[in-house]
Protein backbone atom coordinates (compact mmCIF):
# COMPACT_ATOMS: atom_id res chain seq x y z
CA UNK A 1 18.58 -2.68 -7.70
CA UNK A 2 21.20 -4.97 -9.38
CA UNK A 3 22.67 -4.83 -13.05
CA UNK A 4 21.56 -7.91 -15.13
CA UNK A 5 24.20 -10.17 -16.25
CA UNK A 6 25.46 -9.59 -19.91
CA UNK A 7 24.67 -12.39 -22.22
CA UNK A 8 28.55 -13.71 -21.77
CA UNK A 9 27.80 -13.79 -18.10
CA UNK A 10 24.60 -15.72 -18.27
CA UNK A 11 26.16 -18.08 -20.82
CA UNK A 12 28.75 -19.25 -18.37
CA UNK A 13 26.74 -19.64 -15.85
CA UNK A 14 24.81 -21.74 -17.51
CA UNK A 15 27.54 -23.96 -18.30
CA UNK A 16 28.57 -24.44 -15.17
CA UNK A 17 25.29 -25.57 -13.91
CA UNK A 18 24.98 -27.78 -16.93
CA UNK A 19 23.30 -31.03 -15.64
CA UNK A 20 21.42 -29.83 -12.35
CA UNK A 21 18.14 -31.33 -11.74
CA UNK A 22 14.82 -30.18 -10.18
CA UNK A 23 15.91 -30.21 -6.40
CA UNK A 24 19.33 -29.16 -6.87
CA UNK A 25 18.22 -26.35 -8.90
CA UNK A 26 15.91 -25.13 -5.63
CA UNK A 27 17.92 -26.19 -3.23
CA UNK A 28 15.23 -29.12 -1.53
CA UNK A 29 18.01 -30.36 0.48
CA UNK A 30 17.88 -27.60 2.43
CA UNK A 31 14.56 -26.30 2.40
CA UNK A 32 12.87 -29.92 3.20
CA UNK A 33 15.48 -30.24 5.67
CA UNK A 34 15.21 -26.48 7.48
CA UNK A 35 12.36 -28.37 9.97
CA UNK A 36 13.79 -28.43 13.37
CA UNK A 37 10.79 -29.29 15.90
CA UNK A 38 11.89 -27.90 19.31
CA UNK A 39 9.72 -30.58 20.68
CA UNK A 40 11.16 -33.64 19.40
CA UNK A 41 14.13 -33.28 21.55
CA UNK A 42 11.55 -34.45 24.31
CA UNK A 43 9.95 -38.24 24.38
CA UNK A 44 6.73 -36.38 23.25
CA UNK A 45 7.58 -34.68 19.97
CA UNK A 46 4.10 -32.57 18.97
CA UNK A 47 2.84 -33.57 15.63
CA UNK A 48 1.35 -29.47 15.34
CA UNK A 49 4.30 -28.17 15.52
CA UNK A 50 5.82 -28.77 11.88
CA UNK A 51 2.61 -27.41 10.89
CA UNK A 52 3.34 -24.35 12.63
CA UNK A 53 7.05 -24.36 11.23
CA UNK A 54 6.07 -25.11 7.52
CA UNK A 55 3.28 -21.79 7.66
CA UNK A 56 5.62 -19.53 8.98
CA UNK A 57 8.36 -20.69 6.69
CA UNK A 58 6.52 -20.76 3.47
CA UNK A 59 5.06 -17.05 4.68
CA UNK A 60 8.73 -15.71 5.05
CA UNK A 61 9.47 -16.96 1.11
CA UNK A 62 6.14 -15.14 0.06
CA UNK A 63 7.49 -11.85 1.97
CA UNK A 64 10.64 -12.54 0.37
CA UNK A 65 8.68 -12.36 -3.10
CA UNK A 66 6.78 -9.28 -2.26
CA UNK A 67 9.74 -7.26 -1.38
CA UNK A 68 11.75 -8.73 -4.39
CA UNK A 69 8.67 -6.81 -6.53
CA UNK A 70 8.36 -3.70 -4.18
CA UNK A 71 12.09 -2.93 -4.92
CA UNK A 72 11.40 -3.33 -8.94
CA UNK A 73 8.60 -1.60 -8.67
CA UNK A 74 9.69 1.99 -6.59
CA UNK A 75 12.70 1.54 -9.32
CA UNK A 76 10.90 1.55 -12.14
CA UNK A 77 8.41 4.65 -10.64
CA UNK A 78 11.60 6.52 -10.11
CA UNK A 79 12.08 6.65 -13.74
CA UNK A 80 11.01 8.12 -17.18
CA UNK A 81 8.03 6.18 -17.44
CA UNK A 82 6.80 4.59 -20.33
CA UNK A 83 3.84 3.05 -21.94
CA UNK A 84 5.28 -0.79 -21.61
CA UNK A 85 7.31 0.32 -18.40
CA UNK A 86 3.30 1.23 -16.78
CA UNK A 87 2.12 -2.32 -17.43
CA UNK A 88 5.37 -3.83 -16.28
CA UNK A 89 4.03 -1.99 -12.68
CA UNK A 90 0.94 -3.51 -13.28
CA UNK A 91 1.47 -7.17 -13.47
CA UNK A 92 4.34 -6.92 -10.32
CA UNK A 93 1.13 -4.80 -8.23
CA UNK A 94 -1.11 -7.75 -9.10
CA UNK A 95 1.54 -10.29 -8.30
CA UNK A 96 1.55 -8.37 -4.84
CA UNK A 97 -2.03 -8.68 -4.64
CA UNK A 98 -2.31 -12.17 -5.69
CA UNK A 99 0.32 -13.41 -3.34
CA UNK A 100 -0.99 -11.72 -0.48
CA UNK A 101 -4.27 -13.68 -1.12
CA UNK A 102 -2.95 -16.20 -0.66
CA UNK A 103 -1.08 -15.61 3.20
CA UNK A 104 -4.88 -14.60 4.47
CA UNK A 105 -5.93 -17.57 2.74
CA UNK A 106 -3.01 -19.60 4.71
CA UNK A 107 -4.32 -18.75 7.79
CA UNK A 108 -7.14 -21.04 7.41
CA UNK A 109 -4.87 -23.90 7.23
CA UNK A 110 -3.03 -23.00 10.82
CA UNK A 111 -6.52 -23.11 12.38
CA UNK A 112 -6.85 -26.63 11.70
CA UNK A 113 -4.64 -26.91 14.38
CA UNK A 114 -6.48 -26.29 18.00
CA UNK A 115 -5.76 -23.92 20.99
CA UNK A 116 -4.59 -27.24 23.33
CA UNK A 117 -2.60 -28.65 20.34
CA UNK A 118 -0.50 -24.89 20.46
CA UNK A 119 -0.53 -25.28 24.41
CA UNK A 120 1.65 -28.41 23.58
CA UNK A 121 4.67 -26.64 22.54
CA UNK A 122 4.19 -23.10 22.56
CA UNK A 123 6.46 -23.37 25.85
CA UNK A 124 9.61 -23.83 23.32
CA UNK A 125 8.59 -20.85 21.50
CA UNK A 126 9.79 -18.45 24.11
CA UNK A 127 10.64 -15.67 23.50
CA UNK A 128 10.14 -15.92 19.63
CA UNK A 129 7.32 -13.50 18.19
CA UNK A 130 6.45 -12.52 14.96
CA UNK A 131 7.29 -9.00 15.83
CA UNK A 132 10.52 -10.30 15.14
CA UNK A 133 10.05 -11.54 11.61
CA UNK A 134 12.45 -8.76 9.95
CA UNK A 135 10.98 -9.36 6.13
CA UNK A 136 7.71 -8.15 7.70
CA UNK A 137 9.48 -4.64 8.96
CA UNK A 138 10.73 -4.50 5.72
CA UNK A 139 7.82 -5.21 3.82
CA UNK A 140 6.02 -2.71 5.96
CA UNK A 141 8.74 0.16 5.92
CA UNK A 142 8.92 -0.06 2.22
CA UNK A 143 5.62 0.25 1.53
CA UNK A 144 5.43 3.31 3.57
CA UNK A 145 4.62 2.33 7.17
CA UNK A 146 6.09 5.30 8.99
CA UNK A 147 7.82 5.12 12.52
CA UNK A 148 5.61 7.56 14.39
CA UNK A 149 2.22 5.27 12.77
CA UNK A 150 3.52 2.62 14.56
CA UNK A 151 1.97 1.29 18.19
CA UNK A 152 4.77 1.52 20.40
CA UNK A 153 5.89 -1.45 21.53
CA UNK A 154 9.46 -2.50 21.36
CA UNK A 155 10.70 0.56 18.89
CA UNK A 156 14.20 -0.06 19.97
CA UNK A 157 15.55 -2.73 17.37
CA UNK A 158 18.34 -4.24 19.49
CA UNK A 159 15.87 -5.28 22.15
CA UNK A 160 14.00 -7.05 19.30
CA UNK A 161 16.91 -8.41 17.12
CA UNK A 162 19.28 -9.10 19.63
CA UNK A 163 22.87 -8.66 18.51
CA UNK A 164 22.00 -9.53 15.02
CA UNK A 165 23.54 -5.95 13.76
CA UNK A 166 22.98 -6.61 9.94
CA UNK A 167 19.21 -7.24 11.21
CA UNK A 168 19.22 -3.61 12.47
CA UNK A 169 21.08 -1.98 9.79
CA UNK A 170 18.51 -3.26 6.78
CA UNK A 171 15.72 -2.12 8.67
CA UNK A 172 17.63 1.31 9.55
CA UNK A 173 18.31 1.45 5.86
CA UNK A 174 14.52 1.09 4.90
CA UNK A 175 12.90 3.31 6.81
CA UNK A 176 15.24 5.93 5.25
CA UNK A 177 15.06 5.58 1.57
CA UNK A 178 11.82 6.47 -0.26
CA UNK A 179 9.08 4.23 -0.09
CA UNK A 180 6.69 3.32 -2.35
CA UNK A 181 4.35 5.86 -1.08
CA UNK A 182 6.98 8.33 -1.56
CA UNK A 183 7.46 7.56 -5.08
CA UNK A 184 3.92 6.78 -6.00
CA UNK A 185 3.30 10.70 -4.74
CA UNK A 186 6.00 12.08 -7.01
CA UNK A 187 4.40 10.32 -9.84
CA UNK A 188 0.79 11.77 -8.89
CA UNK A 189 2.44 15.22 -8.64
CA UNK A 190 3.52 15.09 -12.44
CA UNK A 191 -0.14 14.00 -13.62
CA UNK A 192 -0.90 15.78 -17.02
CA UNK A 193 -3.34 18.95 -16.57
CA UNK A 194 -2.46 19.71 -12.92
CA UNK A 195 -0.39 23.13 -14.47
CA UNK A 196 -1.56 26.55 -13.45
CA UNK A 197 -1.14 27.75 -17.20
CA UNK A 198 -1.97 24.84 -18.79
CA UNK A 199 -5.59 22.95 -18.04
CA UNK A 200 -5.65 24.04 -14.14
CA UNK A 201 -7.60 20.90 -13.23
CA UNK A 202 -7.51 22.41 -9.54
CA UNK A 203 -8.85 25.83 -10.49
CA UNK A 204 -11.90 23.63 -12.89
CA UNK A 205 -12.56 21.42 -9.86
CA UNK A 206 -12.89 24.44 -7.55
CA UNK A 207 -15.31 26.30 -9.77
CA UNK A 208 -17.42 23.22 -10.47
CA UNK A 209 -18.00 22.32 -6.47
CA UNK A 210 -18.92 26.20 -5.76
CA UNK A 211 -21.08 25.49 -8.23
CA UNK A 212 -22.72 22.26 -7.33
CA UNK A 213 -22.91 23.22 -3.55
CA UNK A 214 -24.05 27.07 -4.61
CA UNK A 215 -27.37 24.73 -6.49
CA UNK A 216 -27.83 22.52 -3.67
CA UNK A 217 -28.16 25.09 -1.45
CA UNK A 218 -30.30 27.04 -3.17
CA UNK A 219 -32.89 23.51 -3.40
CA UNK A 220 -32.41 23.50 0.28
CA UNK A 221 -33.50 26.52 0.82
CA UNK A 222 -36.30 25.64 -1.02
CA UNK A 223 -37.60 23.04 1.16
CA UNK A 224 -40.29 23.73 2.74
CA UNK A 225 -40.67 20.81 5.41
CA UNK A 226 -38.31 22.55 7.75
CA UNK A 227 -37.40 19.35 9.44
CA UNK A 228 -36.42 18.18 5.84
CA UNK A 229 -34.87 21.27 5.40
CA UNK A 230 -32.44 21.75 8.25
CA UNK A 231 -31.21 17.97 7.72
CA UNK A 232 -29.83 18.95 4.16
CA UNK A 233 -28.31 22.31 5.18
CA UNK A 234 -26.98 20.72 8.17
CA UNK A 235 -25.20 18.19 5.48
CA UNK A 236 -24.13 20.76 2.91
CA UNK A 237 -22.23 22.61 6.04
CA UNK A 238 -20.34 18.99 6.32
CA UNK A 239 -19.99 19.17 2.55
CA UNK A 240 -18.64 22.79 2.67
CA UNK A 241 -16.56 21.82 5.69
CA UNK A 242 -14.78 19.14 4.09
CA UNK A 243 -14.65 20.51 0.81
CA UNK A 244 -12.59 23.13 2.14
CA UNK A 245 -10.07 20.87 3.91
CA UNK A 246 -8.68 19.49 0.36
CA UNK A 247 -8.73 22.86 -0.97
CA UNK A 248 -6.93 24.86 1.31
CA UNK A 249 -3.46 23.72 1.60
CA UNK A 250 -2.72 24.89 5.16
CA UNK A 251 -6.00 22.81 6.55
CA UNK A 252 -4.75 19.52 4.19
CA UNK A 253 -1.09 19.90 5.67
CA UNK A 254 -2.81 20.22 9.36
CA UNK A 255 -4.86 17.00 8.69
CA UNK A 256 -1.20 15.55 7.66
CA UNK A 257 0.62 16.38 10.68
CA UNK A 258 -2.39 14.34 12.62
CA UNK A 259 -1.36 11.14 10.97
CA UNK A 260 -5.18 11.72 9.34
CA UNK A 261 -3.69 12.15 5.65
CA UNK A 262 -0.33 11.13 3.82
CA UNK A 263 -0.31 12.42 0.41
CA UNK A 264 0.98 16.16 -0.38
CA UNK A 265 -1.38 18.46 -1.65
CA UNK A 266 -0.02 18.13 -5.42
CA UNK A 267 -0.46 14.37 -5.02
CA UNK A 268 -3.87 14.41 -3.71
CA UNK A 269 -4.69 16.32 -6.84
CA UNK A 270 -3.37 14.47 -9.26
CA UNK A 271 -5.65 10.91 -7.30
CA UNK A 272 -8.63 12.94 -7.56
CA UNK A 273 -7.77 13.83 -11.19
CA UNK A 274 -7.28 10.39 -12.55
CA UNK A 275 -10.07 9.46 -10.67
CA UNK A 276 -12.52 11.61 -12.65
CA UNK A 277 -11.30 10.94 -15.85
CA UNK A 278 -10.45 7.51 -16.01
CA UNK A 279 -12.42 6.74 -18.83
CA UNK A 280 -9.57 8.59 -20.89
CA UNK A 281 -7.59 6.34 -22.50
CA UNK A 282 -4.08 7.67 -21.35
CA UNK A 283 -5.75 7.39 -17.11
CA UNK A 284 -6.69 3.74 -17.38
CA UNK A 285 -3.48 2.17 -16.15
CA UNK A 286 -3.16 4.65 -13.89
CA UNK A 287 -6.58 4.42 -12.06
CA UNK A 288 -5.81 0.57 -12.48
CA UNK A 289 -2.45 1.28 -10.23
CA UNK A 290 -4.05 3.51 -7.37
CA UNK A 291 -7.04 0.56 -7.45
CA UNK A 292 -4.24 -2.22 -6.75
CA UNK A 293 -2.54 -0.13 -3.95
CA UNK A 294 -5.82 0.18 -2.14
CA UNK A 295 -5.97 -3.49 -2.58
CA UNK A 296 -2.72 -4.30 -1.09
CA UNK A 297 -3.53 -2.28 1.63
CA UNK A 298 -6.85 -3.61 2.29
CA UNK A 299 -5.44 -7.34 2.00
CA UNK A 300 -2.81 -6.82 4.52
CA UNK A 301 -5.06 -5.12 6.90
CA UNK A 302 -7.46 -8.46 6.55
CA UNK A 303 -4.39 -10.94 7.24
CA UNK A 304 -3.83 -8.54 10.27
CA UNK A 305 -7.62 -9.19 11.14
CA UNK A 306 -7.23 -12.93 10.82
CA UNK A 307 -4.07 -13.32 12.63
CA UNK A 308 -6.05 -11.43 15.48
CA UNK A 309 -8.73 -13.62 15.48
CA UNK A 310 -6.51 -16.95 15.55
CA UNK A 311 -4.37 -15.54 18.09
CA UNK A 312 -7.59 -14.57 20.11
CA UNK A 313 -8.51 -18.46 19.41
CA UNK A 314 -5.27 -19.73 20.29
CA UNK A 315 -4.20 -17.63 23.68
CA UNK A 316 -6.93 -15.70 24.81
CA UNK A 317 -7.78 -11.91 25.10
CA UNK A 318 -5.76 -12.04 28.61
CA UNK A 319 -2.32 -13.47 27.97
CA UNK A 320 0.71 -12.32 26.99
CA UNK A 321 2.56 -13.07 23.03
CA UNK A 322 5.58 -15.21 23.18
CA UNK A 323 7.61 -12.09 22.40
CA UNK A 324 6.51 -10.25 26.09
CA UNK A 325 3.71 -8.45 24.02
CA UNK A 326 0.33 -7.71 25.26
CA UNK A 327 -0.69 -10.24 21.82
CA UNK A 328 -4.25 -10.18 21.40
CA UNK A 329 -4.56 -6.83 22.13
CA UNK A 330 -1.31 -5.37 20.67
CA UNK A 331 -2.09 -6.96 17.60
CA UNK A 332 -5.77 -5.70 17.58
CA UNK A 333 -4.15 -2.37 17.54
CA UNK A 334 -2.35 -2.54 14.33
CA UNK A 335 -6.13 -3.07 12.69
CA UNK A 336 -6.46 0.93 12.54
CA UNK A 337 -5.87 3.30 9.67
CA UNK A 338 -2.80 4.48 11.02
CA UNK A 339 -1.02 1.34 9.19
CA UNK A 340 -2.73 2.00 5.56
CA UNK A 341 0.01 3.81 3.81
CA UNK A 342 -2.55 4.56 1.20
CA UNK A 343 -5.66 6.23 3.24
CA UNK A 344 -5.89 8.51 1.14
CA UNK A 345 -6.93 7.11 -1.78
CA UNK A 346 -9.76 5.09 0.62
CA UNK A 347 -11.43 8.17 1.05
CA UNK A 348 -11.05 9.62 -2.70
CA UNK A 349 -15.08 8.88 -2.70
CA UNK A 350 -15.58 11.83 -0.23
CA UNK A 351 -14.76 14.17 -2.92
CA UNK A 352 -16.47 13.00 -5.92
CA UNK A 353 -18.93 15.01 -7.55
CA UNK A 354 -21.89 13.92 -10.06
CA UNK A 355 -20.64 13.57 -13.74
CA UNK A 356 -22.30 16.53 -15.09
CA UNK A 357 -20.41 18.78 -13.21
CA UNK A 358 -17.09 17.32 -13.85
CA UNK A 359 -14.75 19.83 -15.82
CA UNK A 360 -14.32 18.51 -19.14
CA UNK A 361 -10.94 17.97 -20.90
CA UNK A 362 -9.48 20.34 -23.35
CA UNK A 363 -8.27 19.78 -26.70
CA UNK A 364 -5.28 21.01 -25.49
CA UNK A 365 -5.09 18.16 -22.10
CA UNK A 366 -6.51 15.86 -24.55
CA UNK A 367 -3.36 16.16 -26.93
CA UNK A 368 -1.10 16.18 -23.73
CA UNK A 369 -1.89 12.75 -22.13
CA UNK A 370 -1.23 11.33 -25.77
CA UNK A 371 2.43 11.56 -24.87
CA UNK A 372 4.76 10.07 -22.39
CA UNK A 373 3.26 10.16 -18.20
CA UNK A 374 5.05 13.00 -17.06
CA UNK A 375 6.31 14.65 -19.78
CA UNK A 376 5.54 18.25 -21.54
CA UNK A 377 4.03 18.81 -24.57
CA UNK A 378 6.72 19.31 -27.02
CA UNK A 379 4.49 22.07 -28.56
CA UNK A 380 4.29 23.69 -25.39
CA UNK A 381 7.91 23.93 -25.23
CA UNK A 382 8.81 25.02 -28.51
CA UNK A 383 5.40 27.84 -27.36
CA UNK A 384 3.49 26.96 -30.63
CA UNK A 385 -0.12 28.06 -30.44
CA UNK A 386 -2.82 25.79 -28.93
CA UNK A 387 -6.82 25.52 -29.37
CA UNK A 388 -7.77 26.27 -25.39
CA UNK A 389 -11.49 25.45 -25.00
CA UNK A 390 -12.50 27.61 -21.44
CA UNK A 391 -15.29 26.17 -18.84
């Protein structure tokens, strides 16, 4: 991320650009002018096609936007995070959110134009795709959209991007440094309360569900319509079954290596944590967060799901993308779960339990999450003596 200019800096720059007006400041003469309709070099220039060049155009700028705040954002979760430094996430998440409203939204507006008006000039599109939008890669790789997720079509980059080589290298670069669901899971790993000698949320949770499933159970048991009853033990096996596959590590890390999880173990903890209590003053923001990355996901999987539908409009089921992809049914692919980088937190509900049997906070966790995200109790350190309330 770059350095801010000093106040000296800004001050000439300012004075050098002393008198600019409104379209020399954003540069209209080259964005109204950045139009070049392939058909218009023919005696029958298609009126569609600027309206295909404008949506595209004005959706690279909004990528452009999105990845300006993705990069501010993994910054700022990459350090000591503060109070002010949490809302600062915040407001860039819902910027995300908000702008990516807006590109399903946009789709609309390209259906106004109809599948004989795309015949018109499509021809000149060849061999052009999306798949070749780079922002999009980039967008997608710094999120967390991981190589081996991917349907595999065209994975080698110079096949896609030509001989562009500073193409390649960005999108080398990005799959390589952390993503934001890298550095969204370090942050859930340092939730307050997840220490073994300090509240042991873990340990609490575990007792509470052997406790909730040990009294449903026993009211199955109970039953005595026996169709009635073998329908709720049936379910509490399910219950056990998956129960067990967030609490033992070795079954959460097998579900990981089958593309059916992301998060570690620590940071599946700490979601489940915040989740419970987020009624606590100091877990607000961050249940507020993990709420706005299930939205971004969940918006970009529904722009997916409308460009599907419009290119199923458009084209057909049967034919072929301008790029040499199988389009309707290449992109129908990418609808799955294996491109949410977040899944995790989508299925967060699975491991809820009622209210009354949720572990309740310490004096000692309470005192904790008064300080900064992250960081120690400073009595803790210094090994003063603590009120510990037990279960």
């Amino acid at each position: 991320m770059s350095c801010p200019m000093n106040n000296s800096q800004d001050y000439e720059q300012l004075g050098a650009e002393e008198g600019m007006i409104y379209g020399e400041y954003l540069m209209l003469d080259k964005i109204l002018n950045a139009q070049r309709m392939l058909s218009a070099r023919s005696n029958r220039p298609v009126h569609d096609e600027h309206l295909f060049i404008v949506i595209h155009q004005a959706y690279e700028l909004w990528f452009k936007q999105i990845i300006y705040e993705l990069d501010s954002i993994r910054y700022l979760f990459t350090s000591s995070l503060e109070e002010s430094q949490t809302l600062e996430i915040l407001k860039r998440l819902q910027r995300i959110v908000l702008i990516l409203k807006v590109l399903v939204d946009q789709v609309m507006i390209l259906e106004t134009m109809t599948p004989l008006d795309f015949m018109e000039f499509r021809g000149y599109l060849r061999p052009a795709s999306g798949f070749q939008s780079m922002q999009f890669r980039l967008l997608e790789n710094k999120l967390g959209v991981r190589k081996e997720h991917r349907v595999k079509y065209n994975q080698d980059y110079n096949v896609v991007f030509g001989d562009d080589k500073d193409c390649i290298n960005e999108i080398e670069k990005s799959e390589t440094e952390p993503a934001l669901t890298d550095v969204v899971q370090k942050w859930l790993e340092r939730t307050p309360g997840l220490e073994l000698d300090g509240f042991n949320f873990w340990g609490k949770f575990k007792e509470a569900v052997q406790e909730l499933l040990k009294t449903d159970r026993e009211a199955a048991e109970k039953e005595t319509n026996k169709r009635i009853r073998a329908f709720k033990l049936k379910d509490l096996e399910q219950r056990e079954e998956i129960y067990e596959s967030v609490f033992n590590p070795d079954v959460h890390q097998a579900l990981v290596h089958r593309g059916e999880r992301r998060f570690s173990h620590k940071a599946l903890q700490g979601s489940i944590m915040i989740t419970f209590y987020r009624d606590e003053p100091r877990f607000s923001q961050p249940h507020q967060i993990l709420s706005l990355l299930m939205d971004i996901d969940s918006l970009i999987t529904k722009w997916r799901y409308n460009h599907v539908l419009m290119v199923q409009r458009m084209i057909g089921s049967s034919q072929l993308g301008t790029g040499g992809s199988s389009g309707y049914h290449y992109l129908r692919s990418t609808l799955s779960d294996r491109y949410k980088v977040f899944v995790d937190l989508f299925n967060l509900s699975t491991f809820l339990i009622p209210r009354s049997y949720i572990p309740p906070l310490t004096d000692d966790i309470r005192s904790q999450l008064s300080l900064t995200w992250g960081v120690k109790n400073k009595r803790r350190e210094n090994g003063e003596s603590k009120n510990v309330d037990s279960r």
